[in-house]
C-alpha atoms as a PDB file:
ATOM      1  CA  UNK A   1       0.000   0.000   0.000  1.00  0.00           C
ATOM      2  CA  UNK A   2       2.658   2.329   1.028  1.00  0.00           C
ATOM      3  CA  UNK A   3       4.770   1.724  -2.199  1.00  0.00           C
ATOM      4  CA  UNK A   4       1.427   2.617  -4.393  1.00  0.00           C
ATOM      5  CA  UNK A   5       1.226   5.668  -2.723  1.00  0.00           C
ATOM      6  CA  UNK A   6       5.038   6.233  -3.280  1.00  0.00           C
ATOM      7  CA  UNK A   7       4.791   5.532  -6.640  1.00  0.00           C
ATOM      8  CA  UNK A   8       1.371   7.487  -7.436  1.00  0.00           C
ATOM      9  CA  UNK A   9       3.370  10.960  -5.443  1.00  0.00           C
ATOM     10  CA  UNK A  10       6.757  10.214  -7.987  1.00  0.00           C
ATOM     11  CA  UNK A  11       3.878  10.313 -10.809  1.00  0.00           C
ATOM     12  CA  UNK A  12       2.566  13.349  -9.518  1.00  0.00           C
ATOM     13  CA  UNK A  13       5.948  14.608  -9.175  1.00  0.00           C
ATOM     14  CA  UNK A  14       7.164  14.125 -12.201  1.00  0.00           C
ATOM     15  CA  UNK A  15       3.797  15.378 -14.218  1.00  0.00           C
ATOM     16  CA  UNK A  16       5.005  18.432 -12.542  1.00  0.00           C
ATOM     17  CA  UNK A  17       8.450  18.524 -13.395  1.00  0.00           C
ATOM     18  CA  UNK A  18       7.291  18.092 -17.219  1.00  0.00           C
ATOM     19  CA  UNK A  19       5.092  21.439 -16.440  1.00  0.00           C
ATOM     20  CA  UNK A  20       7.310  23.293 -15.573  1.00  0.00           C
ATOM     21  CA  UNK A  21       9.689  22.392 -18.316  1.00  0.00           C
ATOM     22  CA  UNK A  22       6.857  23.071 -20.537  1.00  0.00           C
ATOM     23  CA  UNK A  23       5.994  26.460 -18.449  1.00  0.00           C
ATOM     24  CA  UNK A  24      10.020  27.111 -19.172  1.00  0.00           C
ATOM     25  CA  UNK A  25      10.285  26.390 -22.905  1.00  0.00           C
ATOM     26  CA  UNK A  26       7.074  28.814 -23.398  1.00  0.00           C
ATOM     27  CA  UNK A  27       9.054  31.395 -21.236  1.00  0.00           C
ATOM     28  CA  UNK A  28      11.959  31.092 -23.739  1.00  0.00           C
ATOM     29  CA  UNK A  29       9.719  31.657 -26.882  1.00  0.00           C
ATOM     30  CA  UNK A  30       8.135  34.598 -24.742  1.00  0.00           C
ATOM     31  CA  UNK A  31      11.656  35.868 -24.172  1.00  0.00           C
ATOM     32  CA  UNK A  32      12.213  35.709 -27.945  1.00  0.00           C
ATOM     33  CA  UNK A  33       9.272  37.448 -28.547  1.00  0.00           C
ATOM     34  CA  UNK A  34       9.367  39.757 -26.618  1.00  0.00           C
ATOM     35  CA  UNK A  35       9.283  43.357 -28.959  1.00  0.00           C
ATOM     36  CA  UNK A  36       6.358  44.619 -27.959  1.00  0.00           C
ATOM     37  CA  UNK A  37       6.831  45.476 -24.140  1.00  0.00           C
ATOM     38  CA  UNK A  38      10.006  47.299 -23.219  1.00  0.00           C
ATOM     39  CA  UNK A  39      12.380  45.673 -21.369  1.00  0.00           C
ATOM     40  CA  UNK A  40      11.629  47.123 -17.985  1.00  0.00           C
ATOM     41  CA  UNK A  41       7.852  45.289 -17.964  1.00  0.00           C
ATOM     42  CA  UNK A  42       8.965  42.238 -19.720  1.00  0.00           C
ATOM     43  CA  UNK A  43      11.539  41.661 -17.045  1.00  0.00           C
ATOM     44  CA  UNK A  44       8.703  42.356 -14.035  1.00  0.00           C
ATOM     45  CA  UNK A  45       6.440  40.285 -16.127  1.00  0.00           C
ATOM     46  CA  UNK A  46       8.633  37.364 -16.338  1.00  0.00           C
ATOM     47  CA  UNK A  47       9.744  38.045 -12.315  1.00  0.00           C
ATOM     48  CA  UNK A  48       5.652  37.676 -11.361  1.00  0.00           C
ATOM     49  CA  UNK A  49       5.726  34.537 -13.649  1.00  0.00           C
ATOM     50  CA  UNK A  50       8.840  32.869 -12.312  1.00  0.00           C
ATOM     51  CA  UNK A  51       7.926  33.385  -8.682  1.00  0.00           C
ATOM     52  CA  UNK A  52       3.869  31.613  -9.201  1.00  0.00           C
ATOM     53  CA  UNK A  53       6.235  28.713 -11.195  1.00  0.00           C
ATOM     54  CA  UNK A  54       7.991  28.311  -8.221  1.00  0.00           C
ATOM     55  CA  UNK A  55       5.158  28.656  -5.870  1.00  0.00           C
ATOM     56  CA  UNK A  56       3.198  26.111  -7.298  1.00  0.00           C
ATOM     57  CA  UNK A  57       5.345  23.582  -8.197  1.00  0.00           C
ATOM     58  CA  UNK A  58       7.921  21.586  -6.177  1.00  0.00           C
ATOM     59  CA  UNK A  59      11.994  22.043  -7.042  1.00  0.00           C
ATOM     60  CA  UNK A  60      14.150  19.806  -8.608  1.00  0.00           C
ATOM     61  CA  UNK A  61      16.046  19.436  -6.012  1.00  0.00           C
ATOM     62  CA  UNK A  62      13.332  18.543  -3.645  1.00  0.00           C
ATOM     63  CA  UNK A  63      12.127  16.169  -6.075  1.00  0.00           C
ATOM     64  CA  UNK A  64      15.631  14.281  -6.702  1.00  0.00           C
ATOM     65  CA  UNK A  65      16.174  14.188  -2.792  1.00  0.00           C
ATOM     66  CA  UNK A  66      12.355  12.454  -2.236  1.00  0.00           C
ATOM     67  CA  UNK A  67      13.325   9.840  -5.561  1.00  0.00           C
ATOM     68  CA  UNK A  68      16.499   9.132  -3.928  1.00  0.00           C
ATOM     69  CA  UNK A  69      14.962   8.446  -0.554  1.00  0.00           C
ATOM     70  CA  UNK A  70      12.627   6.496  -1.747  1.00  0.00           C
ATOM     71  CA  UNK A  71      14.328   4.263  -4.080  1.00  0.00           C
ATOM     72  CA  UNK A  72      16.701   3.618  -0.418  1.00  0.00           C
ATOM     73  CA  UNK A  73      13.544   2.946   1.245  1.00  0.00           C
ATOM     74  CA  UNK A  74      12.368   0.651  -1.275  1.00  0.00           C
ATOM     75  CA  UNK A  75      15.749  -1.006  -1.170  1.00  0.00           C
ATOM     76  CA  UNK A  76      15.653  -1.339   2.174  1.00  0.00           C
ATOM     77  CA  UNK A  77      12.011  -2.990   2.199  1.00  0.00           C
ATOM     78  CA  UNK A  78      13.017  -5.187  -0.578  1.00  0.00           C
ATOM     79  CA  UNK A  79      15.465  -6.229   1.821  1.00  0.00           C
ATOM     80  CA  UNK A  80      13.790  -6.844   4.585  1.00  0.00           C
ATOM     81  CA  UNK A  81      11.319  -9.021   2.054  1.00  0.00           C
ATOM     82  CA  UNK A  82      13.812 -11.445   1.152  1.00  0.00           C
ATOM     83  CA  UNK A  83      15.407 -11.671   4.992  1.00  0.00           C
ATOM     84  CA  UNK A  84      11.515 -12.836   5.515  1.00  0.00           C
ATOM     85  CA  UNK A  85      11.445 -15.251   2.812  1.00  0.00           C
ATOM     86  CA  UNK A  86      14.552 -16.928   3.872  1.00  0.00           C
ATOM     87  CA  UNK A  87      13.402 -17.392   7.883  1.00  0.00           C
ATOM     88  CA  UNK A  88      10.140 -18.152   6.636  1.00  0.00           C
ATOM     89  CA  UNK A  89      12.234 -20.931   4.663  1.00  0.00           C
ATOM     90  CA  UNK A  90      14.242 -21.855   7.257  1.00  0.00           C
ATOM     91  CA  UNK A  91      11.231 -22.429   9.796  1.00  0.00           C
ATOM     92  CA  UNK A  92       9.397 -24.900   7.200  1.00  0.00           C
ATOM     93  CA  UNK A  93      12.691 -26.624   7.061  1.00  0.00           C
ATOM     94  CA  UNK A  94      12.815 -27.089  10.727  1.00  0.00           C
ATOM     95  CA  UNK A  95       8.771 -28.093  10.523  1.00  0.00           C
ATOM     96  CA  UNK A  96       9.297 -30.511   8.050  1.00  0.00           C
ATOM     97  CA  UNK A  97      11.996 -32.727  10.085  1.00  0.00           C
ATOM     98  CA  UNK A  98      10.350 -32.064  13.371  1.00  0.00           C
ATOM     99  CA  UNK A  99       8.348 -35.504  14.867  1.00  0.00           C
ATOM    100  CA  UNK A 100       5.120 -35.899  14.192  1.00  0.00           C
ATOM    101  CA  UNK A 101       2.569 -37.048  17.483  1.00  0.00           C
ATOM    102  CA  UNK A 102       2.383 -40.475  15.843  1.00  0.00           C
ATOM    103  CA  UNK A 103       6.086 -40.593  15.808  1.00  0.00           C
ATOM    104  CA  UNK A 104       6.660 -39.558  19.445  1.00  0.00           C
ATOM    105  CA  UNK A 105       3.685 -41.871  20.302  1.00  0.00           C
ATOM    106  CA  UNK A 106       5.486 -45.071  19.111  1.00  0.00           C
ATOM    107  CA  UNK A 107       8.511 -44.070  21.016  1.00  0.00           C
ATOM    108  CA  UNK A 108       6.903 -43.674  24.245  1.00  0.00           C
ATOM    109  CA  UNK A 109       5.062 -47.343  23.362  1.00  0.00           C
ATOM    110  CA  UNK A 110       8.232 -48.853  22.772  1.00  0.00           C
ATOM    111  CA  UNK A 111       9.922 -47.514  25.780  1.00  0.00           C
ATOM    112  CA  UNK A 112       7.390 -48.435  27.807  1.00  0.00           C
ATOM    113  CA  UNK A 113       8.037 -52.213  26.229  1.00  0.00           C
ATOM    114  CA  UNK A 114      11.389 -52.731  26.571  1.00  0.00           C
ATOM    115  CA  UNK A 115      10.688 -51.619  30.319  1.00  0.00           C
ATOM    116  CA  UNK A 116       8.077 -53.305  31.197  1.00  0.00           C
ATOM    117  CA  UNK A 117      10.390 -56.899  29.929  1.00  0.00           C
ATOM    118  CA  UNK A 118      13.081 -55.746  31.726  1.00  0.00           C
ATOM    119  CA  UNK A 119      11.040 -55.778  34.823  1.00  0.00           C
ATOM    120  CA  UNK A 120       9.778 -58.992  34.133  1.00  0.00           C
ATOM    121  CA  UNK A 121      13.639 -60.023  33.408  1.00  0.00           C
ATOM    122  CA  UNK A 122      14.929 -58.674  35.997  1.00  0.00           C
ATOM    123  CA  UNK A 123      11.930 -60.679  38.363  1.00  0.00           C
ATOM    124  CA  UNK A 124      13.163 -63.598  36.901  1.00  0.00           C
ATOM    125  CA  UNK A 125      16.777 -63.368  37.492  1.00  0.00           C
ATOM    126  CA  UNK A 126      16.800 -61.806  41.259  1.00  0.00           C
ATOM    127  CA  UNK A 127      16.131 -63.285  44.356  1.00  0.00           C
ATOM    128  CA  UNK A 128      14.957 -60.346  46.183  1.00  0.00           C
ATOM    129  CA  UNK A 129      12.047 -59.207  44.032  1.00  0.00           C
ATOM    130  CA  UNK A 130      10.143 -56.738  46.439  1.00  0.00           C
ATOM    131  CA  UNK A 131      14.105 -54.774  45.641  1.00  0.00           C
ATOM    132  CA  UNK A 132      13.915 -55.277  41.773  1.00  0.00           C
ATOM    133  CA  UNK A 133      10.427 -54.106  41.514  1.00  0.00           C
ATOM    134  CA  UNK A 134      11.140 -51.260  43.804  1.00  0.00           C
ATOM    135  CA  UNK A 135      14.145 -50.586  41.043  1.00  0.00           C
ATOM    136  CA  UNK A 136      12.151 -50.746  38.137  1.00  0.00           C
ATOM    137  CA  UNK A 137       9.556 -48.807  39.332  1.00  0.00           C
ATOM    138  CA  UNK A 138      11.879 -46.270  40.527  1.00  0.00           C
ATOM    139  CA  UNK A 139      13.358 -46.808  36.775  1.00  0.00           C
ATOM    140  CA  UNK A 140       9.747 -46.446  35.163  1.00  0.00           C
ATOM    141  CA  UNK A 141       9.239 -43.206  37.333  1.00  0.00           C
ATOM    142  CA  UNK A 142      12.574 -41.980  35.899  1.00  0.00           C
ATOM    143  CA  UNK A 143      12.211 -42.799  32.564  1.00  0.00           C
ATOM    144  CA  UNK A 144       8.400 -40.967  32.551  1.00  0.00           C
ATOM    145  CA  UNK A 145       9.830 -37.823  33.713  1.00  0.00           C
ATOM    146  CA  UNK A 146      12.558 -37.768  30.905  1.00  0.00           C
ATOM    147  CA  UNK A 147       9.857 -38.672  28.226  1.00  0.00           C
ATOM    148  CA  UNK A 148       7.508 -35.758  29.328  1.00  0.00           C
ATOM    149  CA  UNK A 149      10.330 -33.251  29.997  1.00  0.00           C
ATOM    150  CA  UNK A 150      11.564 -33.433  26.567  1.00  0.00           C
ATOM    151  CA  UNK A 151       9.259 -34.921  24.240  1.00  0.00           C
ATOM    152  CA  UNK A 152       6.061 -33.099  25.482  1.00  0.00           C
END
């Protein structure tokens, strides 16, 4: 939006900078033809003339310093457009090889067993099995709070 309206005041701009060359040129064929007052009235005439040109319409200058700033600003914007593009990028990157909840559901499925045969391995092999299951549910416990601290 902000560039159209740039764009439309550059247009307006330079409509009026073809004006007042216009408004100049008939000056010059005025100056040329120019006989029929004396010198003394032409040169107030053209004085009165000169100073509405330059009352209505903007300088050069002024007009070269606004183009200039804005072809920086729109530089800089076109910048800041591709900088976008390219984290936008970068982010849908990331998405795309991030786990889905399928994925991490699996994981916690299989985790949970290969721990629940270890504790019924572990049964197996130790004497003292009020101790082992006290270990693997200690294990289970510590294995839960690693899942849901990272994968959740």
């Amino acid at each position: 939006m902000e560039d159209r309206k740039i764009a439309e005041d550059v247009a307006w701009l330079r409509k009026k900078v073809i004006s007042i060359g216009n408004i100049i040129q008939e000056l010059k064929t005025k100056n040329n033809n120019h006989h029929s007052f004396d010198d003394e009235e032409y040169e107030r005439k053209k004085k009165k003339e000169d100073e509405e040109v330059k009352k209505n319409y903007v300088e050069l200058e002024t007009f070269s310093e606004f183009q200039r700033n804005c072809i920086k600003e729109l530089g800089n914007v076109n910048k800041k457009t591709e900088d976008n593009k390219h984290e936008i990028d970068n982010i849908y990157e990331v998405l795309k090889e991030k786990p889905t909840l399928k994925d991490l559901k699996n994981l916690e499925d299989y985790l949970l067993n290969k721990q629940d045969e270890l504790k019924i391995a572990s049964s197996r092999k130790f004497a003292d099995k009020i101790d082992t299951f006290k270990n693997a549910k200690y294990l289970e416990t510590q294995v839960s709070i690693i899942y849901y601290h990272y994968f959740r």
